[in-house]
C-alpha atoms as a PDB file:
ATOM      1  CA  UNK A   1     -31.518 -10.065 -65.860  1.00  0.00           C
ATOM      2  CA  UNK A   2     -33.271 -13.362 -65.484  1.00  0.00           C
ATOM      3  CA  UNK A   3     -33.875 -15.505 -68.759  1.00  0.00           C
ATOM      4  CA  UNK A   4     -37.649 -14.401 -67.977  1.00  0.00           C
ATOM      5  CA  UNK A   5     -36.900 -10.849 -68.339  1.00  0.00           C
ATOM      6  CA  UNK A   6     -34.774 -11.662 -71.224  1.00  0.00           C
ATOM      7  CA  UNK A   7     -37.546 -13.472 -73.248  1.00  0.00           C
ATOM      8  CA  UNK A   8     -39.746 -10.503 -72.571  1.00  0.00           C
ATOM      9  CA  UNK A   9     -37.628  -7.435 -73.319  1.00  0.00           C
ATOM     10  CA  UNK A  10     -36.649  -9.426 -76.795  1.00  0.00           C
ATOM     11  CA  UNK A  11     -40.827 -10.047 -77.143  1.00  0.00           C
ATOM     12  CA  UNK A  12     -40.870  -6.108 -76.581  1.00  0.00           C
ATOM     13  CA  UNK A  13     -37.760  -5.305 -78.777  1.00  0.00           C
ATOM     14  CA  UNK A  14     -39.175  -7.079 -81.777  1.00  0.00           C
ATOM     15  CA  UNK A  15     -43.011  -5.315 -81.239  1.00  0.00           C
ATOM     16  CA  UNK A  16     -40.488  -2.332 -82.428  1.00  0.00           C
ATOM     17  CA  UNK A  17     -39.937  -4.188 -85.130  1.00  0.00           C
ATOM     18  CA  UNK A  18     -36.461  -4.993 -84.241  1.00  0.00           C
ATOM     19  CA  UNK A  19     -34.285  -7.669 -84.058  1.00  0.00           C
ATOM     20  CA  UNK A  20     -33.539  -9.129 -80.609  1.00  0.00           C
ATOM     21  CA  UNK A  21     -30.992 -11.263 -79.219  1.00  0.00           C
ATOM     22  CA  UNK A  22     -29.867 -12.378 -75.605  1.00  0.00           C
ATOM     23  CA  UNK A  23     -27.125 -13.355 -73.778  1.00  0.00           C
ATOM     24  CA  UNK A  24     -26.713 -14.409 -70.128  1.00  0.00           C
ATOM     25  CA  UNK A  25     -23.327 -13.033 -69.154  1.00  0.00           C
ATOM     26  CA  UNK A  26     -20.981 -10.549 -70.545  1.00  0.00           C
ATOM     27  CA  UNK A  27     -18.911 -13.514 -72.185  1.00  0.00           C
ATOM     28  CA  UNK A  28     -21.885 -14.815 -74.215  1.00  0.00           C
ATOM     29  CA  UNK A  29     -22.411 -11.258 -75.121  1.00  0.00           C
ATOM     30  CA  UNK A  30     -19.597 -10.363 -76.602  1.00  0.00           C
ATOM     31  CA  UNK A  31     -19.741 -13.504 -78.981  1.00  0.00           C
ATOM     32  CA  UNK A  32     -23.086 -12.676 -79.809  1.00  0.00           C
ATOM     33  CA  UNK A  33     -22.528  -9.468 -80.682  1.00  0.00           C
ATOM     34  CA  UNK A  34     -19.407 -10.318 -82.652  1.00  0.00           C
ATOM     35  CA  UNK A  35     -21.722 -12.209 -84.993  1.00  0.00           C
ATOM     36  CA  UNK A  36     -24.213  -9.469 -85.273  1.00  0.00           C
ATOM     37  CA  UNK A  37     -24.151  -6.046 -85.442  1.00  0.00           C
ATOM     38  CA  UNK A  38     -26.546  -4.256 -82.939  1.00  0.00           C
ATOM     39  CA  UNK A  39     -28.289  -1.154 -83.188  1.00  0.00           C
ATOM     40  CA  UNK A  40     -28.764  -1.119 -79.337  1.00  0.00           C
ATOM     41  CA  UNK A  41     -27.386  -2.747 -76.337  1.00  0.00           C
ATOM     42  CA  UNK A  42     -29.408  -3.807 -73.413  1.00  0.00           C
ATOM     43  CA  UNK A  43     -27.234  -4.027 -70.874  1.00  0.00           C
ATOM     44  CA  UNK A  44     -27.377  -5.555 -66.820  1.00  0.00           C
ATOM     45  CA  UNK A  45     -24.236  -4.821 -64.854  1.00  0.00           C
ATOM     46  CA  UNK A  46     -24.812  -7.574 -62.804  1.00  0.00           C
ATOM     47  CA  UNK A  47     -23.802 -10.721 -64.446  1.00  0.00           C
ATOM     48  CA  UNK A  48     -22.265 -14.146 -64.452  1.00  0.00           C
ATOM     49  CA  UNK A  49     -18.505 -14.820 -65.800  1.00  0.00           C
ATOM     50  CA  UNK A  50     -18.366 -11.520 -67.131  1.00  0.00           C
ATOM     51  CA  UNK A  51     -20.501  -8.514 -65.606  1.00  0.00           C
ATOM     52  CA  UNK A  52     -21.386  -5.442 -67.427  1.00  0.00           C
ATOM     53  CA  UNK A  53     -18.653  -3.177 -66.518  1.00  0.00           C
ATOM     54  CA  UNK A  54     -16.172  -5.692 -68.402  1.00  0.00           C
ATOM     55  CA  UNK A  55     -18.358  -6.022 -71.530  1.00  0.00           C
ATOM     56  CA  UNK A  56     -18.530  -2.318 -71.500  1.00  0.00           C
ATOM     57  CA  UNK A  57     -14.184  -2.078 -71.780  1.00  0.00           C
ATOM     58  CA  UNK A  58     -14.388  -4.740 -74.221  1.00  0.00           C
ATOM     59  CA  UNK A  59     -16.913  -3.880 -76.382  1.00  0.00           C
ATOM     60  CA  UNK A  60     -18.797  -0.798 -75.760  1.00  0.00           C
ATOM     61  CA  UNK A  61     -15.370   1.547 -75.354  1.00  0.00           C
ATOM     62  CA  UNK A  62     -14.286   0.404 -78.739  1.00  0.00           C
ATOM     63  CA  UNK A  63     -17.379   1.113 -80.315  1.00  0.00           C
ATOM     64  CA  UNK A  64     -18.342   4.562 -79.135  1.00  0.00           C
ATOM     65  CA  UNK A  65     -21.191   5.282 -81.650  1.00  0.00           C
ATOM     66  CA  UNK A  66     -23.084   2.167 -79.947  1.00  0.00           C
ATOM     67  CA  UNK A  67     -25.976   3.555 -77.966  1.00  0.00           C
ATOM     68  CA  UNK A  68     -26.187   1.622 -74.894  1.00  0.00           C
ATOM     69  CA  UNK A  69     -29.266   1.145 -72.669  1.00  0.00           C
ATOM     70  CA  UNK A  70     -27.673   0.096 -68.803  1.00  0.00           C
ATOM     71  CA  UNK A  71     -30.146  -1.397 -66.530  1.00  0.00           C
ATOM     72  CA  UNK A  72     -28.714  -0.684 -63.197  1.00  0.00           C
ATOM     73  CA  UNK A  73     -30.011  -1.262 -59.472  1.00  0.00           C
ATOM     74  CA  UNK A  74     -29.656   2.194 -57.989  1.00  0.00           C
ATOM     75  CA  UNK A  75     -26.104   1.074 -56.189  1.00  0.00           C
ATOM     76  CA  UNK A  76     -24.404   1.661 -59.613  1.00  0.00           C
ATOM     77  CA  UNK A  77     -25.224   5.159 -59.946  1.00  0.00           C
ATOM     78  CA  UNK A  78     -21.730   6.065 -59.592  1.00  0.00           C
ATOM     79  CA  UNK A  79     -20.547   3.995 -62.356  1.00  0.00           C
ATOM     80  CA  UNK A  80     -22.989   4.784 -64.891  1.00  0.00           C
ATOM     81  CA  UNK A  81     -22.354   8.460 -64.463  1.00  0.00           C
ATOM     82  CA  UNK A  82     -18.436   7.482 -65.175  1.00  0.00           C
ATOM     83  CA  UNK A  83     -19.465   5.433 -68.504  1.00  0.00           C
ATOM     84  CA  UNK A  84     -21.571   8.341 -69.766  1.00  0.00           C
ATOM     85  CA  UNK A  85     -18.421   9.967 -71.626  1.00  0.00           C
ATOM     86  CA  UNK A  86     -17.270   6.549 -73.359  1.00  0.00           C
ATOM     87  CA  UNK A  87     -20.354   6.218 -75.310  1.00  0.00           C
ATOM     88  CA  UNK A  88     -24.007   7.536 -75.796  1.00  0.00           C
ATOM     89  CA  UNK A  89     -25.523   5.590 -72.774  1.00  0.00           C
ATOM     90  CA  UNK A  90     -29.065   5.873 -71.323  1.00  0.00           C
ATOM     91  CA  UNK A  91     -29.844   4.291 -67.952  1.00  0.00           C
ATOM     92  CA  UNK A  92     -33.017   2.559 -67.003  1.00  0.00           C
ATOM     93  CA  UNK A  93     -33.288   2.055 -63.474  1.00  0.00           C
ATOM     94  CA  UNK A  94     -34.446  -1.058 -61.912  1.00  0.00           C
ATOM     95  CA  UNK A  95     -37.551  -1.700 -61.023  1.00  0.00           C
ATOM     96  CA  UNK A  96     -38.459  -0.521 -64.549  1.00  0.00           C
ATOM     97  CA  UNK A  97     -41.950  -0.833 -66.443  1.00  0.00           C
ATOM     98  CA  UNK A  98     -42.150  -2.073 -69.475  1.00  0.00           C
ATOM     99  CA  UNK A  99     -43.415   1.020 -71.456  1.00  0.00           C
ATOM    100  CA  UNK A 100     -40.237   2.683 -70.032  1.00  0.00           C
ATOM    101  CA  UNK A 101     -37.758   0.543 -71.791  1.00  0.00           C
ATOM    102  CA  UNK A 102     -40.566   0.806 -75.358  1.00  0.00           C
ATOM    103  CA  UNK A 103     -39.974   4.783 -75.034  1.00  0.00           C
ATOM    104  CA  UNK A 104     -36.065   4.597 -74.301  1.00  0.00           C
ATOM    105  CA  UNK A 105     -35.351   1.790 -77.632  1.00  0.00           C
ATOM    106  CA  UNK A 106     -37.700   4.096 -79.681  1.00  0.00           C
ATOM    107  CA  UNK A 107     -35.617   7.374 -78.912  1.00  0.00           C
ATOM    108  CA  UNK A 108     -32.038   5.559 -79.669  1.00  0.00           C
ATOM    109  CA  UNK A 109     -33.667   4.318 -82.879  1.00  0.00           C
ATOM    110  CA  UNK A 110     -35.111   7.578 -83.662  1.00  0.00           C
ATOM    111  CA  UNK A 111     -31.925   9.628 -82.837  1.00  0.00           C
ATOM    112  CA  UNK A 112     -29.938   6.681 -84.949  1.00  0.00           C
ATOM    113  CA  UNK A 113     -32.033   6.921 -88.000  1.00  0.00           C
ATOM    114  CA  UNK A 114     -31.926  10.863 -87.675  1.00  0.00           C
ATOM    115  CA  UNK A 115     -28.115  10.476 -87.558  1.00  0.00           C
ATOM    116  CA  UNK A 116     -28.373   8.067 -90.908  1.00  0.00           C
ATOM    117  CA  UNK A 117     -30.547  10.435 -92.717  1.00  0.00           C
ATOM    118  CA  UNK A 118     -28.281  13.467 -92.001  1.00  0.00           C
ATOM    119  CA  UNK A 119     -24.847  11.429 -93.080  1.00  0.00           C
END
């Protein structure tokens, strides 16, 4: 994603009242998120230094509670469908709209605090 779609989808994030952070490539990523513990993961395949399928074997894998959020051209269809049994993964294709992306963050968080409530 460009640093424009970035900004935006972190201005959108935190209108959930969530806390948003970016990263530009999978590398970045991965030392963001080993600062900070997400509830979510955003995630482009296609990156710089490190794309999406690498982040995903070093950090999603690991983690398989993590609900992840893969923003995919259609080409990665494939892929994603592979992923779906190393963690709870919803996929947002691109072009998306904006309201799209608000409904899919405000079903992980509602299935996560479900899951927290329930122990």
């Amino acid at each position: 994603m460009t640093p424009l779609v970035c900004r935006a989808l972190g201005r959108l994030v935190e209108g959930l009242s969530c806390t948003a952070c970016s990263a530009q490539d999978g590398s970045e990523g991965l030392a963001r998120v080993a600062q900070e513990t997400p509830d979510i993961i955003l995630l482009d395949l296609v990156m710089p230094i490190m794309n999406g399928l690498h982040f995903s074997r070093s950090y999603v894998r690991p983690h398989p509670d993590l609900p992840v959020v893969i923003v995919r051209a259609t080409r990665m269809a494939s892929w994603c469908t592979r992923q779906r049994s190393n963690a709870p993964l919803m996929v947002v294709s691109k072009p998306f709209e904006a309201d799209q992306i608000k409904r899919t963050i405000q079903a992980v968080v509602a299935v996560k605090a479900y899951a927290r409530s329930t122990g």
